[in-house]
C-alpha atoms as a PDB file:
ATOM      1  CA  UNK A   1     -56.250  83.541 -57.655  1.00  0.00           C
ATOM      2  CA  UNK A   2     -53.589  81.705 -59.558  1.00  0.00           C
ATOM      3  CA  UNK A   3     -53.076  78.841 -57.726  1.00  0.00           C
ATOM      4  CA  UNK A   4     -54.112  75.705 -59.271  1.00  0.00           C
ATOM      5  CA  UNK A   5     -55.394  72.892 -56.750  1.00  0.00           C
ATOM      6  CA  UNK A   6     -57.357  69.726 -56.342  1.00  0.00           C
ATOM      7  CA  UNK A   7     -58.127  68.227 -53.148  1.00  0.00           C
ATOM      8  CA  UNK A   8     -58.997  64.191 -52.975  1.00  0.00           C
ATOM      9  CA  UNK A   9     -60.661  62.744 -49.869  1.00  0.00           C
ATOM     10  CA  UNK A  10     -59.590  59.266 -49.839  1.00  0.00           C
ATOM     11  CA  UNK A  11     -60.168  58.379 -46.195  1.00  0.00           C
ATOM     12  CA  UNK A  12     -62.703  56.014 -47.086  1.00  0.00           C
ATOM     13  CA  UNK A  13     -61.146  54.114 -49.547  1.00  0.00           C
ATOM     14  CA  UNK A  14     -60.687  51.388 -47.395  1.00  0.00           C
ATOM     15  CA  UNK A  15     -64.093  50.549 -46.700  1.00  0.00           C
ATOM     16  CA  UNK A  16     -65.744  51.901 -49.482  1.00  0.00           C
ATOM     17  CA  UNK A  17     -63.495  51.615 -52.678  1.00  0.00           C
ATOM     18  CA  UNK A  18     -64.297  48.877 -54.845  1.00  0.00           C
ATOM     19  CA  UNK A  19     -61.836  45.751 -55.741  1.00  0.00           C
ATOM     20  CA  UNK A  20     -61.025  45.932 -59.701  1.00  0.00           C
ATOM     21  CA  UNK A  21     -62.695  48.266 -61.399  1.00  0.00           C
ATOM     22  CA  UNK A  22     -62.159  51.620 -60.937  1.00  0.00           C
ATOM     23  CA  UNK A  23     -65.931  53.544 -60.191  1.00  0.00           C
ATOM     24  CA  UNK A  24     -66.492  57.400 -60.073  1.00  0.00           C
ATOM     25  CA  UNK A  25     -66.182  58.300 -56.259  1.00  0.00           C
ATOM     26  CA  UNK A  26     -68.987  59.656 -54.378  1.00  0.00           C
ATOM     27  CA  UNK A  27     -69.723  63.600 -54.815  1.00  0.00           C
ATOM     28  CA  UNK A  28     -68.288  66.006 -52.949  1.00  0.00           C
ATOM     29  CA  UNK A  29     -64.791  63.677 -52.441  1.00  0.00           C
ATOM     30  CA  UNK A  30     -62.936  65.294 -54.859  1.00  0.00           C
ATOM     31  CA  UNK A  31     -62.715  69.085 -55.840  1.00  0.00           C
ATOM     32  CA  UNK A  32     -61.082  71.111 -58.169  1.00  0.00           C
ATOM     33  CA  UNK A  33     -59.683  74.964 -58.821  1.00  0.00           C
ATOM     34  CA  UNK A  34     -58.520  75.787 -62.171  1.00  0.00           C
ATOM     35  CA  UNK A  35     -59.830  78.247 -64.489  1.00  0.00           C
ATOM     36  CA  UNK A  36     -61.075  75.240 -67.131  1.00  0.00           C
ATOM     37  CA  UNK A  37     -64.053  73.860 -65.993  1.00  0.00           C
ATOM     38  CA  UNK A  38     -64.229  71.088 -67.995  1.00  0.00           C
ATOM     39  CA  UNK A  39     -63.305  68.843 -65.036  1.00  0.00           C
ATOM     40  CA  UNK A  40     -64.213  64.976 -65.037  1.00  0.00           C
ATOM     41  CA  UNK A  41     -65.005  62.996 -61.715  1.00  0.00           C
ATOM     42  CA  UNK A  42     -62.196  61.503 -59.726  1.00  0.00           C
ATOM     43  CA  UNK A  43     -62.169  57.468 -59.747  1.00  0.00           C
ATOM     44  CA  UNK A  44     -60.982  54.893 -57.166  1.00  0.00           C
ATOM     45  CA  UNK A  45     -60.350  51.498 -56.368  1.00  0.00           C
ATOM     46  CA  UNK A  46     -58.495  49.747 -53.904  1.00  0.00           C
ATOM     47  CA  UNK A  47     -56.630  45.813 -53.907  1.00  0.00           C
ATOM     48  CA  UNK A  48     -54.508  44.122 -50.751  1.00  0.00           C
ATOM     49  CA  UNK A  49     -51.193  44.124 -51.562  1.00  0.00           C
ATOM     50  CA  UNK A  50     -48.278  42.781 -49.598  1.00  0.00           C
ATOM     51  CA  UNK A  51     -45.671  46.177 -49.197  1.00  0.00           C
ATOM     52  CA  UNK A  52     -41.652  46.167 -48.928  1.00  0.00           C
ATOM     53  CA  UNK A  53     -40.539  48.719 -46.562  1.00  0.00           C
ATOM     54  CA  UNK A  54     -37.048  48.969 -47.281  1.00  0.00           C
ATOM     55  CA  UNK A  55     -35.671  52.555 -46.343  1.00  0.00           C
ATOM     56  CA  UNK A  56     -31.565  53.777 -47.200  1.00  0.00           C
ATOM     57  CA  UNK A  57     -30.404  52.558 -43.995  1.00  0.00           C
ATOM     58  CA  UNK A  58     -32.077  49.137 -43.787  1.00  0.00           C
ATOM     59  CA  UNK A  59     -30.088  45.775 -44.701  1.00  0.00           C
ATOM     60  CA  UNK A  60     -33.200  43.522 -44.265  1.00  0.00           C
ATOM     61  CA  UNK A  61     -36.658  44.252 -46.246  1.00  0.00           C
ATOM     62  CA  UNK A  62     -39.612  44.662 -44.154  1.00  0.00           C
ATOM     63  CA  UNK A  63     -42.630  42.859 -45.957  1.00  0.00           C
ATOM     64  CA  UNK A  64     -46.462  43.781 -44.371  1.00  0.00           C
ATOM     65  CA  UNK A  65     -50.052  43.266 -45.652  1.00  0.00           C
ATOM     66  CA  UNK A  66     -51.310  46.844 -46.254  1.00  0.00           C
ATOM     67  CA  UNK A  67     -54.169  48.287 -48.395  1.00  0.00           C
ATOM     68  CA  UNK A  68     -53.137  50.105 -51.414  1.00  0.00           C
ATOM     69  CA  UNK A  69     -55.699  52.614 -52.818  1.00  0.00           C
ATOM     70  CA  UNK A  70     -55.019  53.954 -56.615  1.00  0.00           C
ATOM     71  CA  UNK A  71     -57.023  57.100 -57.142  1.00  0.00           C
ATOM     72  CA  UNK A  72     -57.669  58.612 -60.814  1.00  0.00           C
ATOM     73  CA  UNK A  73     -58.512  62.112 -61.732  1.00  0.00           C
ATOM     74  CA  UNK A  74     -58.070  64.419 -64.454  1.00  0.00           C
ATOM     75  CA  UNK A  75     -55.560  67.943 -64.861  1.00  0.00           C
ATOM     76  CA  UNK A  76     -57.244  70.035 -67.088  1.00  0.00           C
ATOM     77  CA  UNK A  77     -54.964  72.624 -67.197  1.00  0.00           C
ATOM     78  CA  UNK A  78     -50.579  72.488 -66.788  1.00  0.00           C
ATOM     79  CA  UNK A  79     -49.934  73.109 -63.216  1.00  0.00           C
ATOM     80  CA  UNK A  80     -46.426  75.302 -63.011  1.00  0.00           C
ATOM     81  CA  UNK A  81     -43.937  74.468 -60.618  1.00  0.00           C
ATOM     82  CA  UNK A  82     -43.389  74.176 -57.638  1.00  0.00           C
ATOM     83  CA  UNK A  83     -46.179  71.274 -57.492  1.00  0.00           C
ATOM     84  CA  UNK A  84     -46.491  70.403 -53.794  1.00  0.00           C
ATOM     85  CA  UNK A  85     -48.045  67.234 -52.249  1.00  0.00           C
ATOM     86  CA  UNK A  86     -49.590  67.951 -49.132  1.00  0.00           C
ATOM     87  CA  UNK A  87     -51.932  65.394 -46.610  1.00  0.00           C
ATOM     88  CA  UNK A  88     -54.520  66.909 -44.722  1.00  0.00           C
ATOM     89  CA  UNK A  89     -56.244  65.559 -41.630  1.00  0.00           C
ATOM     90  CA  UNK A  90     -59.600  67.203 -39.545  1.00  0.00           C
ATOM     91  CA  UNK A  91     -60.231  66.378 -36.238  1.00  0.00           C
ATOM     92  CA  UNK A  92     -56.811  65.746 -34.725  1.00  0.00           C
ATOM     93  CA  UNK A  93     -56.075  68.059 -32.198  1.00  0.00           C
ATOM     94  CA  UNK A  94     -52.363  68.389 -31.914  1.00  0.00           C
ATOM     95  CA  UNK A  95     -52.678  71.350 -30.074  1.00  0.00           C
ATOM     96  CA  UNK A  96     -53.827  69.512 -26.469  1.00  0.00           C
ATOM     97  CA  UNK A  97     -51.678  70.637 -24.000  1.00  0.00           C
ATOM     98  CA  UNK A  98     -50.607  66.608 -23.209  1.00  0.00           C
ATOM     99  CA  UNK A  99     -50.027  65.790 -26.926  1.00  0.00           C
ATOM    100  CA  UNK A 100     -48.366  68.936 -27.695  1.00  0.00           C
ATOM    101  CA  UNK A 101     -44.924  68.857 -25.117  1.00  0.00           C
ATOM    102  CA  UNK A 102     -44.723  65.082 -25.415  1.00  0.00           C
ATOM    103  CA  UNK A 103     -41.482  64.660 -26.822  1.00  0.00           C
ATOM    104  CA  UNK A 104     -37.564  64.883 -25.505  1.00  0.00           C
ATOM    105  CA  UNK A 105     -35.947  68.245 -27.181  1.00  0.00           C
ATOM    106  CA  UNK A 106     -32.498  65.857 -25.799  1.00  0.00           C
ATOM    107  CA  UNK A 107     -33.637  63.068 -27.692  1.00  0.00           C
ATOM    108  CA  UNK A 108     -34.443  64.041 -30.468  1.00  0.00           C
ATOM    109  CA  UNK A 109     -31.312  65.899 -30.885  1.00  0.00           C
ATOM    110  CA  UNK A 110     -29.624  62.406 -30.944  1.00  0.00           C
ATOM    111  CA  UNK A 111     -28.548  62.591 -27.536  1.00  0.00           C
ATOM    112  CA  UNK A 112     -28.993  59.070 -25.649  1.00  0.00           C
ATOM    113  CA  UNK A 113     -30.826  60.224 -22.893  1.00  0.00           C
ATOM    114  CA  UNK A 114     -31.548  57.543 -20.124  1.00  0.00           C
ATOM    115  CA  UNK A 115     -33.777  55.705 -18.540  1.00  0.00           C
ATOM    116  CA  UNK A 116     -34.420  58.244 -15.834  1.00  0.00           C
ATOM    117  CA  UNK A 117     -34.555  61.131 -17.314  1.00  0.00           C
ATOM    118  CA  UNK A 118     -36.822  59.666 -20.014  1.00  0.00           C
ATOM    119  CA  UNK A 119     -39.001  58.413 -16.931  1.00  0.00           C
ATOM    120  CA  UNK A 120     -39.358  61.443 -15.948  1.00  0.00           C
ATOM    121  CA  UNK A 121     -39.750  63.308 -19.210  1.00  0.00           C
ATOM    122  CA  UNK A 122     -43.050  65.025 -20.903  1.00  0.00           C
ATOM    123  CA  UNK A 123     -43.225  62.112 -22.982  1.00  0.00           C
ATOM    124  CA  UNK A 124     -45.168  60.367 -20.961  1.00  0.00           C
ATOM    125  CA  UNK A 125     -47.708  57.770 -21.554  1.00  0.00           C
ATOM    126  CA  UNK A 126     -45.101  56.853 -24.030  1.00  0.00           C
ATOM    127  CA  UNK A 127     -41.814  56.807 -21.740  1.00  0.00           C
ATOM    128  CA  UNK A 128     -40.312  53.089 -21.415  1.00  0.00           C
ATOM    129  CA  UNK A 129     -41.167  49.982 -23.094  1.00  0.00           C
ATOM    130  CA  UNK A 130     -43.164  48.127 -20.034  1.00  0.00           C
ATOM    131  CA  UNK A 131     -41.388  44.683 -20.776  1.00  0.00           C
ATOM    132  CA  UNK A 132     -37.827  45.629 -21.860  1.00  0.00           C
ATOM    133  CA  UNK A 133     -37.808  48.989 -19.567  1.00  0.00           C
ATOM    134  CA  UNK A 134     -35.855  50.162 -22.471  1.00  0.00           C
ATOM    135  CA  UNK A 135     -36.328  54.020 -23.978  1.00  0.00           C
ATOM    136  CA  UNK A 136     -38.954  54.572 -26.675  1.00  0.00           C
ATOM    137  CA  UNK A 137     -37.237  55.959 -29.402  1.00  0.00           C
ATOM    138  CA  UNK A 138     -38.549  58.940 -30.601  1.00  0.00           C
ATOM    139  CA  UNK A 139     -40.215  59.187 -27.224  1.00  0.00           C
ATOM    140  CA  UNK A 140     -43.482  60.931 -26.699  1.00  0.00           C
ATOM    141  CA  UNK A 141     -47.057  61.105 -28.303  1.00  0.00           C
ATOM    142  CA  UNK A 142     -46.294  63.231 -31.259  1.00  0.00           C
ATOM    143  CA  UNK A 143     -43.619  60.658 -32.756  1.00  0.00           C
ATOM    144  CA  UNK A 144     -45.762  58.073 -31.765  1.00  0.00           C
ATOM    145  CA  UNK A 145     -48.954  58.711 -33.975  1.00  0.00           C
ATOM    146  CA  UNK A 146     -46.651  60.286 -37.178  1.00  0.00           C
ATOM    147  CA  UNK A 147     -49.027  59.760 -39.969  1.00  0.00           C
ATOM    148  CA  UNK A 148     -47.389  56.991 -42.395  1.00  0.00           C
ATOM    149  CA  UNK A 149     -49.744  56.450 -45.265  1.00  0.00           C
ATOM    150  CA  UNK A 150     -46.976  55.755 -47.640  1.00  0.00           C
ATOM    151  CA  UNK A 151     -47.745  58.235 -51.203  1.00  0.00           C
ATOM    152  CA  UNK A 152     -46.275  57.174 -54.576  1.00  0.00           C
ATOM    153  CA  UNK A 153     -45.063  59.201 -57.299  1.00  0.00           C
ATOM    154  CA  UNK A 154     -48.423  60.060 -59.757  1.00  0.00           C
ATOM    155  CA  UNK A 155     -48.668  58.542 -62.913  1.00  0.00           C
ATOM    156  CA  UNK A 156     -49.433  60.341 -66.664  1.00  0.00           C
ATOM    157  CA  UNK A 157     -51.585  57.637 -68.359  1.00  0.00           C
ATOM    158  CA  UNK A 158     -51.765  57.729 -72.255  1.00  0.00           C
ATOM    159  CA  UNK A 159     -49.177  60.541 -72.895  1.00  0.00           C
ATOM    160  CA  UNK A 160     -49.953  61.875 -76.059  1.00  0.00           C
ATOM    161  CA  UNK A 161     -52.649  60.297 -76.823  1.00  0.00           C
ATOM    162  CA  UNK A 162     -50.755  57.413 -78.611  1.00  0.00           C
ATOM    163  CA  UNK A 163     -48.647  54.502 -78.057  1.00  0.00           C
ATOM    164  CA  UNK A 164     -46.536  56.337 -75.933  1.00  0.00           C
ATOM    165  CA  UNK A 165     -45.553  54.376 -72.571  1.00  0.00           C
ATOM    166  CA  UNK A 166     -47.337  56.395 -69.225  1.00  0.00           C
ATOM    167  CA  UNK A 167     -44.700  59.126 -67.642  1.00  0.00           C
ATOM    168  CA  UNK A 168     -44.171  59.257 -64.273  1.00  0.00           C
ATOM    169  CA  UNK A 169     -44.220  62.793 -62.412  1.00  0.00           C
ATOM    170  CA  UNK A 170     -41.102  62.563 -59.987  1.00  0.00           C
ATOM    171  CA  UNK A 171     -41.873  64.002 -56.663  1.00  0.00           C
ATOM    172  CA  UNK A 172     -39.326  64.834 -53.832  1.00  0.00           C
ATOM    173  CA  UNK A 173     -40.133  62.916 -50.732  1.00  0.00           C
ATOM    174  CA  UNK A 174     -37.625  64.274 -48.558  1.00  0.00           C
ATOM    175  CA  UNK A 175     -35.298  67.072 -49.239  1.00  0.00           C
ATOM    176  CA  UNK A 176     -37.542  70.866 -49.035  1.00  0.00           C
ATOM    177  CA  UNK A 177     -40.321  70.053 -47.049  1.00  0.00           C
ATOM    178  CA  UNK A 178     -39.163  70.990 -43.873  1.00  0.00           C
ATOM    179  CA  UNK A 179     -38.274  74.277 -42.511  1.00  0.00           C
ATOM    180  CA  UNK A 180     -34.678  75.077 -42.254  1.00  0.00           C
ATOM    181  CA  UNK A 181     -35.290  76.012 -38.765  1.00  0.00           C
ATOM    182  CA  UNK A 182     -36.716  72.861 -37.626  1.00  0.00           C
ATOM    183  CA  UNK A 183     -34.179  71.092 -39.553  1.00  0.00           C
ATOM    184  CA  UNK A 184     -31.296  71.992 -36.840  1.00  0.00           C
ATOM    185  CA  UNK A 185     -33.091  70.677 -34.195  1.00  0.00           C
ATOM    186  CA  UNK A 186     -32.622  67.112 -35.116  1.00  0.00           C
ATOM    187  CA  UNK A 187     -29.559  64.673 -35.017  1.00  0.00           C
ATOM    188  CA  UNK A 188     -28.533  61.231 -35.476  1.00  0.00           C
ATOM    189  CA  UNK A 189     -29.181  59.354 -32.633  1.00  0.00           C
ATOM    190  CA  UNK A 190     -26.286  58.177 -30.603  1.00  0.00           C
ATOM    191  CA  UNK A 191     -28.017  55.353 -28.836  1.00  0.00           C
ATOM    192  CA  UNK A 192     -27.212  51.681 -30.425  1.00  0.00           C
ATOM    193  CA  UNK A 193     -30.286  49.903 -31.905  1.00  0.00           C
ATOM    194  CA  UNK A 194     -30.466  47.055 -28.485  1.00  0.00           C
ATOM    195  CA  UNK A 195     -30.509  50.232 -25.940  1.00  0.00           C
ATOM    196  CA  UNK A 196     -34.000  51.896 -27.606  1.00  0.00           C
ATOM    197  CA  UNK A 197     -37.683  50.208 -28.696  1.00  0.00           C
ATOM    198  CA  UNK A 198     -39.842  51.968 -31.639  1.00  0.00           C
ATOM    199  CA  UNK A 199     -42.585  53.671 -30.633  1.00  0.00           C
ATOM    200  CA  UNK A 200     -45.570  51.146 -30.150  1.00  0.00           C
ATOM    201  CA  UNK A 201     -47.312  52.476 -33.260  1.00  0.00           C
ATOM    202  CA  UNK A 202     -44.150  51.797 -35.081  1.00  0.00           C
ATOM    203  CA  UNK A 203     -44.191  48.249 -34.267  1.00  0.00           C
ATOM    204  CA  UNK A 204     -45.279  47.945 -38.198  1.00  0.00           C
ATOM    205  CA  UNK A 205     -42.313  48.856 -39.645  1.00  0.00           C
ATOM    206  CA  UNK A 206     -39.755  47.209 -36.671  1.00  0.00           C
ATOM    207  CA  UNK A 207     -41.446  43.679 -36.236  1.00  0.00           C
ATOM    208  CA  UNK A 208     -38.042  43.115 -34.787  1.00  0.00           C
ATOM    209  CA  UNK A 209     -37.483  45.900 -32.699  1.00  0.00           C
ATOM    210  CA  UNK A 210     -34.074  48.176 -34.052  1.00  0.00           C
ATOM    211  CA  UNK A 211     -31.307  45.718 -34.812  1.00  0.00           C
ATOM    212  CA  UNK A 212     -27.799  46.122 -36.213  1.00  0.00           C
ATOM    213  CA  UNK A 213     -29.590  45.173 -39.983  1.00  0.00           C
ATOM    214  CA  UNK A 214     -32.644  47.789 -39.757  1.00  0.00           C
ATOM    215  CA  UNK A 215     -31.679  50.347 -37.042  1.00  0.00           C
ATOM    216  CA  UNK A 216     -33.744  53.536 -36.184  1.00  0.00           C
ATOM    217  CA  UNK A 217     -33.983  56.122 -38.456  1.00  0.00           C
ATOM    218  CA  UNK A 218     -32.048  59.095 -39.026  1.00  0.00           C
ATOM    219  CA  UNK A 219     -33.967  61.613 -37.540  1.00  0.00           C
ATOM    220  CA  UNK A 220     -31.507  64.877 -39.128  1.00  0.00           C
ATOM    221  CA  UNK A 221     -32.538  63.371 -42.593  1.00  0.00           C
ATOM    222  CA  UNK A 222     -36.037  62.519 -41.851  1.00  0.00           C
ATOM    223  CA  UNK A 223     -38.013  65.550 -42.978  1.00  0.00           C
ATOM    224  CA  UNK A 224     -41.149  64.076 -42.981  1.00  0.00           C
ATOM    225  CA  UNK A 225     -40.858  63.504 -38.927  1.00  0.00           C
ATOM    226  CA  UNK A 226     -39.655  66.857 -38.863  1.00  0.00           C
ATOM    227  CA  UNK A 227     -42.940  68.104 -40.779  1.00  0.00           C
ATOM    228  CA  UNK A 228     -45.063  65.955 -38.373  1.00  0.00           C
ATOM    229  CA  UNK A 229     -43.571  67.181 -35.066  1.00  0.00           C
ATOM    230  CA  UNK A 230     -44.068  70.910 -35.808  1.00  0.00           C
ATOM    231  CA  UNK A 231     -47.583  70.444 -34.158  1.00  0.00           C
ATOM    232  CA  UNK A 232     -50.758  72.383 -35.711  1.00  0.00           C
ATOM    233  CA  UNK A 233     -52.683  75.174 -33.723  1.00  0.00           C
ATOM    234  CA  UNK A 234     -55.638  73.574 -35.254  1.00  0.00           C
ATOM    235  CA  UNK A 235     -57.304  70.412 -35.372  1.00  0.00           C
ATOM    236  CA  UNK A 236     -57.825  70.678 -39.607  1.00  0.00           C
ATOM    237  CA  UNK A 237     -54.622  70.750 -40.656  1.00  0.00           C
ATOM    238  CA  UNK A 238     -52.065  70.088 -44.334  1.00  0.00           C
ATOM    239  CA  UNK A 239     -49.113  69.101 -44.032  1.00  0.00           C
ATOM    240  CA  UNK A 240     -46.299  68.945 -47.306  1.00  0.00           C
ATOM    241  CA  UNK A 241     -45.096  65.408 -47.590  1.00  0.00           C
ATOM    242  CA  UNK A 242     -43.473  65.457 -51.368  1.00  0.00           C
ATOM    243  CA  UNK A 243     -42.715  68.329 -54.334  1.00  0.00           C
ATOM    244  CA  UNK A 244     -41.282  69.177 -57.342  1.00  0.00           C
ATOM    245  CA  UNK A 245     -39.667  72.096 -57.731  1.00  0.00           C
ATOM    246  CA  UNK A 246     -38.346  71.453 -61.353  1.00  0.00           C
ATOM    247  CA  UNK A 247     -41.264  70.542 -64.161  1.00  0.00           C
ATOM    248  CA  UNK A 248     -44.549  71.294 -64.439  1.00  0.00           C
ATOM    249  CA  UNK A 249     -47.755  69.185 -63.939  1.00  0.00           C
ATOM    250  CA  UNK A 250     -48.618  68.280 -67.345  1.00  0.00           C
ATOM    251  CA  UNK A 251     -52.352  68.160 -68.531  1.00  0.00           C
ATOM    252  CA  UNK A 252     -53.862  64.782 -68.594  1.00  0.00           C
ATOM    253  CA  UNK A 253     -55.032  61.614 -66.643  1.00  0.00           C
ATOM    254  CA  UNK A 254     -53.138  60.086 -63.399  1.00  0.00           C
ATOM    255  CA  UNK A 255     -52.946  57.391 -61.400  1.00  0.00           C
ATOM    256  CA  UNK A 256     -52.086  58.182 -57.995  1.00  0.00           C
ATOM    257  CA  UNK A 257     -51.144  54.503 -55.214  1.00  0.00           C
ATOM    258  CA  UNK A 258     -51.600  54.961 -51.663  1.00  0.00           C
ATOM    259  CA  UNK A 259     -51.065  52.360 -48.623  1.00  0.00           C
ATOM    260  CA  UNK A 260     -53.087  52.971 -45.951  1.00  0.00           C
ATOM    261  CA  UNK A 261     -51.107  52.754 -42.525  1.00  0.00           C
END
């Protein structure tokens, strides 16, 4: 009964999110559970923008046309910490028994597996790249479809009420969302970016396939794969993606950006 929440559906946005202004979003989108209930209707808009993807370990900038939606909605009421982010999706069954032992344990543990043993892994459909014959790195259906709307830090509009500048809420992307457990299952890879091929719905991020400038990711440090590949018994699902564990929400107006993957 204490726990302070709003949920935002923004899967729309895309379609139905208008260019410029913001507008009120359709009822029923957004909901809220606080004790106040002096809550306001959550806003929306949505622009093309063109997106750098330029993680730690990449040398090169990665630069892709995406749709960025910017949601607005109102705290009524200082939410204590820890805050935590989560995404939730309905309808995606991660439980099927084909989607659910699609990956290499092996692999994943940043062993360079081969081509055989990949060939004949549970990861099929998504084994070997069919042109290169080289490994998919992460193998498997799970790694394949990780969800990669990219969330930004929200934004405090008007602190104060004054002249003050807007104060951004600082959320942890990638250190506590994953269990400690899963954590140790994970390793750096030991292939070398020309032996492996990104997953085909990765293509987005690797135009260029791994190279020696933007080479595959760390999977030991990459908590929100970790997150993602502990698979849901259910087809609605949340799943944490950022936190903050140190300051409180504060009361007020926000600006949330998301790009749409």
């Amino acid at each position: 009964m204490q726990v302070k929440e709003i949920q935002i559906d923004y899967s729309r946005c895309e379609t139905d999110a208008p260019t410029g202004n913001f507008t009120d979003m359709p009822a029923g989108l957004a909901q809220w559970s606080f004790n106040s209930n002096s809550i306001n209707s959550a806003q929306w808009k949505r622009e093309n923008i063109q997106y750098t993807y330029m993680p730690d370990n990449f040398t090169t900038p990665v630069i892709y046309n995406t749709t960025q939606c910017t949601l607005q909605f109102t705290i009524p009421e200082e939410m204590g910490f820890p805050v935590l982010f989560y995404y939730r999706l309905t309808n995606f069954y991660q439980n099927h028994r084909r989607y659910v032992k699609s990956f290499d344990s092996d692999q994943l543990k940043g062993v360079a597996v081969d081509n055989g043993t990949i060939q004949s892994s549970a990861c099929d459909p998504i084994k070997l790249d069919p042109t290169t014959k080289k490994p998919y790195y992460p193998c498997g259906l799970i790694a394949n479809s990780l969800f990669n709307d990219t969330f930004y830090d929200p934004i405090l509009l008007n602190v104060g009420h004054g002249d003050a500048p807007n104060e951004t809420y600082v959320m942890n992307r990638n250190t506590g969302i994953s269990w400690d457990s899963d954590r140790a299952l994970y390793g750096k890879t030991s292939y070398t970016p020309d032996e492996i091929i990104p997953p085909p719905n990765w293509q987005l991020r690797y135009p260029n396939n791994y190279t020696t400038e933007n080479p595959p990711p760390d999977l030991s440090q990459d908590e929100a794969f970790q997150v993602w590949m502990r698979t849901a018994g259910l087809p609605t699902f949340s799943k944490l993606a950022q936190r903050n564990d140190t300051y409180p929400m504060k009361v007020g107006t926000y600006n949330l950006q998301i790009n749409q993957s």
